[in-house]
Protein backbone atom coordinates (compact mmCIF):
# COMPACT_ATOMS: atom_id res chain seq x y z
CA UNK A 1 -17.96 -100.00 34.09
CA UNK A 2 -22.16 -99.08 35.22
CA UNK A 3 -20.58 -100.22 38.54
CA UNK A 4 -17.93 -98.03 38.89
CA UNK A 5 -20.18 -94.95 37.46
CA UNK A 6 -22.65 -95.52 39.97
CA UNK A 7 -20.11 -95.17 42.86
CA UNK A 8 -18.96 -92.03 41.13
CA UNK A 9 -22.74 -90.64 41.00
CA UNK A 10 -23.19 -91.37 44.90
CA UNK A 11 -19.92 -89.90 45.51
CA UNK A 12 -20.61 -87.13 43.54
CA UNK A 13 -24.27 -86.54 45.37
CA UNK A 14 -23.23 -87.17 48.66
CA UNK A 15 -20.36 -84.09 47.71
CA UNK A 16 -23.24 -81.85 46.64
CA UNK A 17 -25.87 -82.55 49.55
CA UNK A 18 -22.42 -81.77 51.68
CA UNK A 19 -21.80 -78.76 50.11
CA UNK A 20 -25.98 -77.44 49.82
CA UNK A 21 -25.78 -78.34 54.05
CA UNK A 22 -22.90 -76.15 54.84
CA UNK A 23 -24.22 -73.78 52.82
CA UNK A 24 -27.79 -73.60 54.84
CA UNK A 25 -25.83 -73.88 57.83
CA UNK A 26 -23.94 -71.10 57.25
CA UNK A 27 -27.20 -69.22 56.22
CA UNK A 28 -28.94 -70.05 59.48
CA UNK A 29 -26.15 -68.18 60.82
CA UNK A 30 -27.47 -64.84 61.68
CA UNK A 31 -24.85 -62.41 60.90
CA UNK A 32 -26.98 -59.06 60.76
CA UNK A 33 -29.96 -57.84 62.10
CA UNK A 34 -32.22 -55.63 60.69
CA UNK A 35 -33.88 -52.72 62.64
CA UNK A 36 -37.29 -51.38 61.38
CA UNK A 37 -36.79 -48.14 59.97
CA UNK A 38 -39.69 -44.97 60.03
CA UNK A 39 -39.71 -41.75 58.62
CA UNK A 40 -36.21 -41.53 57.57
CA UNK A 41 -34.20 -42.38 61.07
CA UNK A 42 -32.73 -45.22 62.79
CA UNK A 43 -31.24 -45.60 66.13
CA UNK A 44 -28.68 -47.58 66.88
CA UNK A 45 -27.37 -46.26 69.95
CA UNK A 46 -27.91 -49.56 72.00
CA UNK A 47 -26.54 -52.07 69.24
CA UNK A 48 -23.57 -53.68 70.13
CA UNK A 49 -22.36 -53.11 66.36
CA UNK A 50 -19.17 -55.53 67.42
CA UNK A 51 -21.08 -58.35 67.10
CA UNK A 52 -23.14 -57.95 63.92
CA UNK A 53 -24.07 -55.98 60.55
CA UNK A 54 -27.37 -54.16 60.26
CA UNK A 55 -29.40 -54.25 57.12
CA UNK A 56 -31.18 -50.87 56.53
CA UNK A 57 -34.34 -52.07 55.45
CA UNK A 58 -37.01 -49.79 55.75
CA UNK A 59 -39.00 -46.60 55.02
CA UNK A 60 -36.08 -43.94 53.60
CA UNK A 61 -36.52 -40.47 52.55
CA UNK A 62 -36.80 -39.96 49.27
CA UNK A 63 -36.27 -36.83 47.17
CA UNK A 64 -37.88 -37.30 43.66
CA UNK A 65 -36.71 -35.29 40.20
CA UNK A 66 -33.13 -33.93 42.09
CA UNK A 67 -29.86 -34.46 42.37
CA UNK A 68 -29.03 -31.34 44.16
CA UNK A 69 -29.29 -29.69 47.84
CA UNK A 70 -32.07 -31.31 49.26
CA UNK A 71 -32.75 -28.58 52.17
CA UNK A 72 -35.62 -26.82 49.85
CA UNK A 73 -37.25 -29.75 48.36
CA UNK A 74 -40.22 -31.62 49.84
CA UNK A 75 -39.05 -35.04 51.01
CA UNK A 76 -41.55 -37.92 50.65
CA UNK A 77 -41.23 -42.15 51.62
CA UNK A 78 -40.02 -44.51 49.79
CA UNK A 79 -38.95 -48.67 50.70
CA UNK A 80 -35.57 -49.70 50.40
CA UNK A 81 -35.03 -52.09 49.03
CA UNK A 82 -37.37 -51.97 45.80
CA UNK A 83 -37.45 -50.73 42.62
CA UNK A 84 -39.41 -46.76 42.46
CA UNK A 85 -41.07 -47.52 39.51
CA UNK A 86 -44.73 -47.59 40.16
CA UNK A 87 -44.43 -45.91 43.33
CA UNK A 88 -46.11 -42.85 44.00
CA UNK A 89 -44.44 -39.69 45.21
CA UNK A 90 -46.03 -36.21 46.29
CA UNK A 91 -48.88 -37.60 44.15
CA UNK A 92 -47.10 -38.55 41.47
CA UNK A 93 -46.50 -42.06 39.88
CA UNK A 94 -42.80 -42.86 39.29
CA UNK A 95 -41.81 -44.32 35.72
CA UNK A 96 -38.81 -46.55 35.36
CA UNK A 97 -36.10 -43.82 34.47
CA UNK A 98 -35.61 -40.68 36.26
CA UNK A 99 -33.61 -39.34 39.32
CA UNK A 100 -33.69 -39.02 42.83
CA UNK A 101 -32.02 -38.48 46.58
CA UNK A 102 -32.07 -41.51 49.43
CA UNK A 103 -31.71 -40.30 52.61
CA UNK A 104 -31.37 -41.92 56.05
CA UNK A 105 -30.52 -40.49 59.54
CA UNK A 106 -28.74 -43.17 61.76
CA UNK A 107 -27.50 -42.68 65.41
CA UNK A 108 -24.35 -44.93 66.07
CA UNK A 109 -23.53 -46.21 69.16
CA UNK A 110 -20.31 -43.80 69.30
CA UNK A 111 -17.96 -42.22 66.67
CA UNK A 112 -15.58 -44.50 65.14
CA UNK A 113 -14.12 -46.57 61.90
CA UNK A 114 -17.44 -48.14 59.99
CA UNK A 115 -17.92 -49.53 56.73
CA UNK A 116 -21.00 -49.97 54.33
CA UNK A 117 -21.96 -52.77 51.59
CA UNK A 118 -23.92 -51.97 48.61
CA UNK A 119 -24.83 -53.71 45.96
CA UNK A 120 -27.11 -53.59 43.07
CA UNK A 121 -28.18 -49.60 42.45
CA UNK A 122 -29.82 -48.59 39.38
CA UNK A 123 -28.06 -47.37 37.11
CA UNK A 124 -25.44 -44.57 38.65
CA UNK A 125 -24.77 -43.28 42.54
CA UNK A 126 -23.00 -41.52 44.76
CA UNK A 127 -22.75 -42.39 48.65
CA UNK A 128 -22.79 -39.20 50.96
CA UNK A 129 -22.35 -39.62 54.64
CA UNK A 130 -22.46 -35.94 56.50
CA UNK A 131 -22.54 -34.05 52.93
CA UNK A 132 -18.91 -35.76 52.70
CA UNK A 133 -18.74 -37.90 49.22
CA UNK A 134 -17.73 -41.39 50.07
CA UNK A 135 -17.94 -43.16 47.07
CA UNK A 136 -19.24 -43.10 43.57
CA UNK A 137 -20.58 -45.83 41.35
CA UNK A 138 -20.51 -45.05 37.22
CA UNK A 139 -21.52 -41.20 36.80
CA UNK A 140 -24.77 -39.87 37.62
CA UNK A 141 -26.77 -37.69 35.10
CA UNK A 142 -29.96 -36.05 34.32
CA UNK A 143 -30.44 -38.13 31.22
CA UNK A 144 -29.52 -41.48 29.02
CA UNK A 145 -26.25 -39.63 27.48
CA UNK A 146 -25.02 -37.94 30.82
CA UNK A 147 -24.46 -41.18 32.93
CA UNK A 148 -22.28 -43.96 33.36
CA UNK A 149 -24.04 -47.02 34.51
CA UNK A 150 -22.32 -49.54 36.52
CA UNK A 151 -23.47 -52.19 38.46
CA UNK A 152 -20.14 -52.49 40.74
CA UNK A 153 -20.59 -53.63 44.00
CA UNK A 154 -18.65 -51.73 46.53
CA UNK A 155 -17.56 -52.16 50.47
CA UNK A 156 -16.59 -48.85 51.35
CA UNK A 157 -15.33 -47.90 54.90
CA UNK A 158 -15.28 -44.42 56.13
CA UNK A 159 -14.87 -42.29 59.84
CA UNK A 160 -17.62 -41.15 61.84
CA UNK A 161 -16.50 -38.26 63.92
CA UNK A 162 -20.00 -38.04 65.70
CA UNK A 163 -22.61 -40.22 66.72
CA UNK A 164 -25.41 -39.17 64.12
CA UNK A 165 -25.30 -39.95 60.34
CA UNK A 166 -27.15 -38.45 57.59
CA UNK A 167 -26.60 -40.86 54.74
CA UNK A 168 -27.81 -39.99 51.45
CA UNK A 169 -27.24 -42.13 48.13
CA UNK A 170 -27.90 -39.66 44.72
CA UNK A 171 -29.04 -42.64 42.10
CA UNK A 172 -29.96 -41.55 38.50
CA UNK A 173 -31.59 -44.65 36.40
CA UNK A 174 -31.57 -44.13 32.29
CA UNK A 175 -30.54 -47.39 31.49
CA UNK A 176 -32.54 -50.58 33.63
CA UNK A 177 -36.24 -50.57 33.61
CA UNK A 178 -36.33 -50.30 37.08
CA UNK A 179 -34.50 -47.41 39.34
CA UNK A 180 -33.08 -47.05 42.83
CA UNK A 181 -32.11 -49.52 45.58
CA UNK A 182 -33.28 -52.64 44.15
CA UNK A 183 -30.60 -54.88 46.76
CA UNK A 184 -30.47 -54.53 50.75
CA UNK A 185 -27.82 -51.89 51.77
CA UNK A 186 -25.62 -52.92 54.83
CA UNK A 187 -23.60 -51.15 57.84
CA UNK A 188 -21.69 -52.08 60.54
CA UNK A 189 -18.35 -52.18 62.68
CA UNK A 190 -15.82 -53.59 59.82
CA UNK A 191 -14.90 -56.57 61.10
CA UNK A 192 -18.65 -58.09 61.54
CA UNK A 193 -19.77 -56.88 58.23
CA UNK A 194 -16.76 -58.07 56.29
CA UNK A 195 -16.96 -61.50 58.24
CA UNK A 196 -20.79 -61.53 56.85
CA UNK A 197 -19.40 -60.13 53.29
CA UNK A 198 -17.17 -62.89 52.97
CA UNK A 199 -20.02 -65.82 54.49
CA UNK A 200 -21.74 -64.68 52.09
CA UNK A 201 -19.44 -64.64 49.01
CA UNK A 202 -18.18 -68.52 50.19
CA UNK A 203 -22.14 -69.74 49.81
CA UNK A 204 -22.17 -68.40 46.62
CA UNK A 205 -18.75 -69.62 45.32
CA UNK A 206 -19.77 -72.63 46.80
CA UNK A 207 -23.19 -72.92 44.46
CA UNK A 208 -21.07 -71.79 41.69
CA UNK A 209 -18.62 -74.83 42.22
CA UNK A 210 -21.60 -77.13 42.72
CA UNK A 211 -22.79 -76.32 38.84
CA UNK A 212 -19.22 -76.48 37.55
CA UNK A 213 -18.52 -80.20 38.93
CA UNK A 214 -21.78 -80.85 37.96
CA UNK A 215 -21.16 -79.60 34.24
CA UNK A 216 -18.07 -81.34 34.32
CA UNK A 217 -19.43 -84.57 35.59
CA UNK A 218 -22.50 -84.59 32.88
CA UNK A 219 -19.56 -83.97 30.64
CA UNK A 220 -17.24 -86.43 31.36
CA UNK A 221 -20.55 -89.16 31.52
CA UNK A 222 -21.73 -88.21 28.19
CA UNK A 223 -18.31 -89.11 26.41
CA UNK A 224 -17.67 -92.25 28.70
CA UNK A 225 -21.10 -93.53 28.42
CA UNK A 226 -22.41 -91.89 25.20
CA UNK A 227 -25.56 -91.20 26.97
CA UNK A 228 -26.67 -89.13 23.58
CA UNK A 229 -28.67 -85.60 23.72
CA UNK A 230 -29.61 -85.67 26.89
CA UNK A 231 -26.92 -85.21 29.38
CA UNK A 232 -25.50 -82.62 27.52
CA UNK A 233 -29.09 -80.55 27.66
CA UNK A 234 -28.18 -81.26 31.19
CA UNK A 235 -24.69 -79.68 30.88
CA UNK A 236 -26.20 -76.99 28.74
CA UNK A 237 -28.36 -76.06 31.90
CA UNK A 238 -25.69 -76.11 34.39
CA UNK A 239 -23.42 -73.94 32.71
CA UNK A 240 -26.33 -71.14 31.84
CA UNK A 241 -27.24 -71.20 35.62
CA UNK A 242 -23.59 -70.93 36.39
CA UNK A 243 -23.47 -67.72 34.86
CA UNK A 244 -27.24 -66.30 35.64
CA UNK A 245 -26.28 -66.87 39.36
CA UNK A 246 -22.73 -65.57 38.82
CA UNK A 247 -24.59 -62.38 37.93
CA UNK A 248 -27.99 -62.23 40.10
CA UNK A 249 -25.78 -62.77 44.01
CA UNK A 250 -24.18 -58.99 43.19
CA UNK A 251 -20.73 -60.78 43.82
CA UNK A 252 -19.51 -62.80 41.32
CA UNK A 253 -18.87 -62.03 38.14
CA UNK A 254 -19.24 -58.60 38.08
CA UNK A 255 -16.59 -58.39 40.77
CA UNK A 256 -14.30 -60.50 38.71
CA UNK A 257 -15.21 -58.45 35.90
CA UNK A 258 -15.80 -54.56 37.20
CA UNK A 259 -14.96 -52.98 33.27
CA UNK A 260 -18.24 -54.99 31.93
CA UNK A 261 -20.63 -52.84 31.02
CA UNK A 262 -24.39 -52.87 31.77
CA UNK A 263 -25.34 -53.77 28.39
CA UNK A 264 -23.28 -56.87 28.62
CA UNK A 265 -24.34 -58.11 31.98
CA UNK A 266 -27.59 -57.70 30.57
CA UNK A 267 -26.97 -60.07 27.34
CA UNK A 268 -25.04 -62.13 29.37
CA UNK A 269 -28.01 -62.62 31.95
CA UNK A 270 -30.89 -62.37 29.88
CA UNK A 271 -28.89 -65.21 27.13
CA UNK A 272 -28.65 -67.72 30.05
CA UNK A 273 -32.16 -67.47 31.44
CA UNK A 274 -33.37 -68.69 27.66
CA UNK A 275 -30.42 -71.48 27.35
CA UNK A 276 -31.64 -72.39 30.09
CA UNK A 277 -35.59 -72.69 29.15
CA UNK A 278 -34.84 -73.60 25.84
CA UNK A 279 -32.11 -76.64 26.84
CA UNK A 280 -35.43 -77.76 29.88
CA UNK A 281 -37.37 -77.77 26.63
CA UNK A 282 -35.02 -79.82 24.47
CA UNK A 283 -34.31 -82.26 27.60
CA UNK A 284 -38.06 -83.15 27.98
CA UNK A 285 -38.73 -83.82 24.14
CA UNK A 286 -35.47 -86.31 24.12
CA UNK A 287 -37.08 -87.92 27.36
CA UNK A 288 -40.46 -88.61 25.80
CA UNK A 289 -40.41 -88.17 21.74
CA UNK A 290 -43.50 -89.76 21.58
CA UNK A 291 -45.58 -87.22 23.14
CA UNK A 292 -44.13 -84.19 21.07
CA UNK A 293 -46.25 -85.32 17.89
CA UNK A 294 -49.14 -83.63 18.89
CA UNK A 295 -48.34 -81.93 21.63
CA UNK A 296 -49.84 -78.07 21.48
CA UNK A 297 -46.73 -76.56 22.54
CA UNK A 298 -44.59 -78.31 20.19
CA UNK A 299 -43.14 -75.13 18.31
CA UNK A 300 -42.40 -73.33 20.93
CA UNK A 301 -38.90 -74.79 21.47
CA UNK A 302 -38.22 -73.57 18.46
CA UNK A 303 -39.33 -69.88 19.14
CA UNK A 304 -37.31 -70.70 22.40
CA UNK A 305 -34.00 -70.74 20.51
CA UNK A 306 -34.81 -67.81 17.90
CA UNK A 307 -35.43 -65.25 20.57
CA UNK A 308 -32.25 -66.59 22.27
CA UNK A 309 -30.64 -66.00 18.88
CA UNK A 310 -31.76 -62.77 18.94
CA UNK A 311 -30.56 -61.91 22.33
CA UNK A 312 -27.02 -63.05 20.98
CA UNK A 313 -26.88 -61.72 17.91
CA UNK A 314 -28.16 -58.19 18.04
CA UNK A 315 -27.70 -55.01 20.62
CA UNK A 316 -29.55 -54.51 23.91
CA UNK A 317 -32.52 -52.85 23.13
CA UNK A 318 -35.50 -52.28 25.23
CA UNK A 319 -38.40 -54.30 23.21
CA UNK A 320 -36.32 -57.25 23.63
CA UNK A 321 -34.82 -56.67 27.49
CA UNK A 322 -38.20 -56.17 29.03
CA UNK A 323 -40.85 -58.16 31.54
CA UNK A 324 -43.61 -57.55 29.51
CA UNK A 325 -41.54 -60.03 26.99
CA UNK A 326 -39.20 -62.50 29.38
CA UNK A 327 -41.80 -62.62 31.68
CA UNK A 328 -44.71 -64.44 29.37
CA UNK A 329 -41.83 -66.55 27.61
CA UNK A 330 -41.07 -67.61 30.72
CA UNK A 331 -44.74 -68.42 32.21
CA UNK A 332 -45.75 -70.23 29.07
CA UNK A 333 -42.24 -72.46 29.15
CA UNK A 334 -43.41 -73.38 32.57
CA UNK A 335 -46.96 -74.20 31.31
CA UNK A 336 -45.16 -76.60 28.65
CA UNK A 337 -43.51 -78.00 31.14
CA UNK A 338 -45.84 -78.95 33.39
CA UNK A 339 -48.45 -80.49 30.93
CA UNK A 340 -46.37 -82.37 29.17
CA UNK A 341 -44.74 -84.26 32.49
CA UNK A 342 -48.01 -84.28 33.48
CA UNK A 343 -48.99 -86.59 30.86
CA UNK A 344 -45.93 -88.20 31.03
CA UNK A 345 -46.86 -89.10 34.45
CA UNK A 346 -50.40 -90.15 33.92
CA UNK A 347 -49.18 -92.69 31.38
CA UNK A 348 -46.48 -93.79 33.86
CA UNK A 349 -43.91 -93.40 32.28
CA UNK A 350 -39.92 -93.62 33.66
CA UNK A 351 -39.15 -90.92 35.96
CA UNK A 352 -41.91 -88.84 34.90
CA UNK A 353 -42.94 -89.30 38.89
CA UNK A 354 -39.76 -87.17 40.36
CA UNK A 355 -40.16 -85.03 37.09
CA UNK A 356 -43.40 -83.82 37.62
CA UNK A 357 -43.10 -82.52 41.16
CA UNK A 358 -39.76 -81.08 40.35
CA UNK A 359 -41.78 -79.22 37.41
CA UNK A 360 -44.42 -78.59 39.97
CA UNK A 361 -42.44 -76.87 42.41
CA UNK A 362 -40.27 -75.34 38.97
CA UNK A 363 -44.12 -73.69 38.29
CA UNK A 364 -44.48 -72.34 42.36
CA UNK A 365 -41.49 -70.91 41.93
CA UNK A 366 -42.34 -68.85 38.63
CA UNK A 367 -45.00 -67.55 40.10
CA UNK A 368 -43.21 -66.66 43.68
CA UNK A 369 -39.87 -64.95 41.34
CA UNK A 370 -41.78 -63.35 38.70
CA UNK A 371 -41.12 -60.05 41.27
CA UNK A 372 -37.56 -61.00 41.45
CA UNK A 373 -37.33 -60.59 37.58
CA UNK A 374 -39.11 -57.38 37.79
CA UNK A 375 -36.50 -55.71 40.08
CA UNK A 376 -32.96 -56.88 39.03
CA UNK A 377 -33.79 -57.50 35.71
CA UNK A 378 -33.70 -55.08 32.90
């Protein structure tokens, strides 16, 4: 029977180190190119747009406190993509709700069919392209009770009858803690940027079906092999990133999903970053028992799994959804972590060696994201 698992488990990795190749094959694949962008303009008059997307990353216009006609307002710069919060703006420094007007002048190689990808905008928009509406996204307002958030992606195509665009996305923010274009915005002929669109969507299905068959697999071990607590902390884990990555690659589940509101992606993301620190925590006191006696972190599993009751149980509310909270839980988790493989490996015991660097790296990683958090998250 250990025989016949063990095949199974190198079948099953050599499946999953197929899969993660592919997948970084495919991403070495370079499907867009992306122009630097100054003042406000970029020319793409030479571009063979056939060929590939262009990402529009760069220094926008950006009109602050309007939603309106733009021709008597005083434009200023702004990065896309980022959050505004923090940045300042004809001297003045941008809080986390408010309103605003993106603009970007782009000369095309010549007039034609094109098409546009966006993704993530905080919390409401609406896509202009030559004071034409394109597309809308939720309902843009002036406050909290005016707009309809919605989180939506949307791959919109539309007819330029001249070479020169003026694109301009209206966002109003009342309901993330962080405004504006937080995700890379996209254009291109529509065959090259759909063909990147749907490269794209097949890596992330692909990491998607890599947690499920692993979920499924730590399933079906645990009730073959009645391998106790600890493969099913596993199988906790897998599932929780399942969903947290269905949510953070701007495809998944909120394209299965488009009638979920903000609010709810928010539990739902939020509730799967703790299962999953709180089922890391759980998985490393069943590995080594004997070192949670005294250990100095050794209530904070249990302060894990209230705050993730909380998330559950009551409504989204800003003193719970926000990085001066997740952040620190998260940080201190990673602290745990760390000291207690640590000493785990220092008294040699099993597998704390592949642990500890995985924990290591886990730590780096914190550290490198904790920006990540701070722009898609609430």
């Amino acid at each position: 029977m250990k025989e016949k698992y063990k095949k199974n488990r190198k079948a099953l990795l050599f499946l999953i180190l197929s899969v993660c190749l592919i997948s970084g094959l495919l991403s070495i694949r370079n499907q867009y190119i992306s122009y630097p962008i100054a003042d406000g303009f970029l020319n793409l008059s030479e571009e063979n747009l056939e060929k590939r997307a262009v990402q529009l990353n760069g220094v926008w216009k950006f009109y602050e406190g309007t939603l309106e006609d733009t021709g008597s307002q005083t434009a200023d710069s702004i990065e896309v993509p980022g959050s505004w919060r923090g940045k300042l703006i004809n001297g003045k420094k941008l809080g986390k709700h408010g309103i605003g007007v993106y603009e970007l002048r782009v000369k095309l190689p010549s007039p034609g069919e094109y098409c546009m990808e966006l993704n993530y905008v905080s919390s409401a928009y609406e896509l202009y392209i030559n004071d034409k509406k394109i597309v809308d996204n939720g309902k843009i307002g002036s406050d909290k009770d005016s707009e309809i958030s919605s989180w939506a992606p949307r791959f919109v195509y539309f007819n330029a009858d001249q070479n020169n665009l003026v694109i301009k996305i209206k966002v109003s923010n009342f309901h993330c803690n962080n405004g504006g274009i937080v995700l890379p915005v996209y254009i291109g002929k529509q065959v090259p940027l759909f063909r990147f669109h749907l490269i794209n969507l097949m890596k992330n299905i692909g990491f998607i079906g890599i947690l499920a068959g692993m979920a499924c697999y730590l399933y079906v071990f645990n009730w073959c092999l009645n391998k106790k607590a600890q493969s099913v902390y596993l199988w906790i884990f897998c599932i929780s990133v399942l969903f947290a990555a269905s949510i953070i690659d701007g495809e998944s589940l909120v394209s299965i999903f488009p009638l979920l509101t903000i609010d709810t992606v928010l539990k739902i993301e939020y509730v799967s970053f703790m299962v999953q620190i709180t089922s890391i925590q759980f998985y490393l006191w069943s590995m080594y028992p004997e070192l949670g006696k005294n250990h100095p972190f050794r209530f904070l599993k249990f302060f894990d799994f209230f705050y993730t009751a909380v998330l559950i149980c009551l409504p989204v509310m800003p003193v719970l959804y926000d990085d001066m909270v997740f952040i620190p839980i998260l940080f201190i988790n990673a602290l745990c972590y760390f000291f207690k493989i640590a000493r785990a490996f220092q008294l040699k015991k099993p597998n704390a060696g592949p642990v500890f660097w995985a924990i290591a790296y886990f730590l780096h990683r914190v550290s490198c994201r904790s920006w990540i958090f701070s722009i898609i998250l609430m």
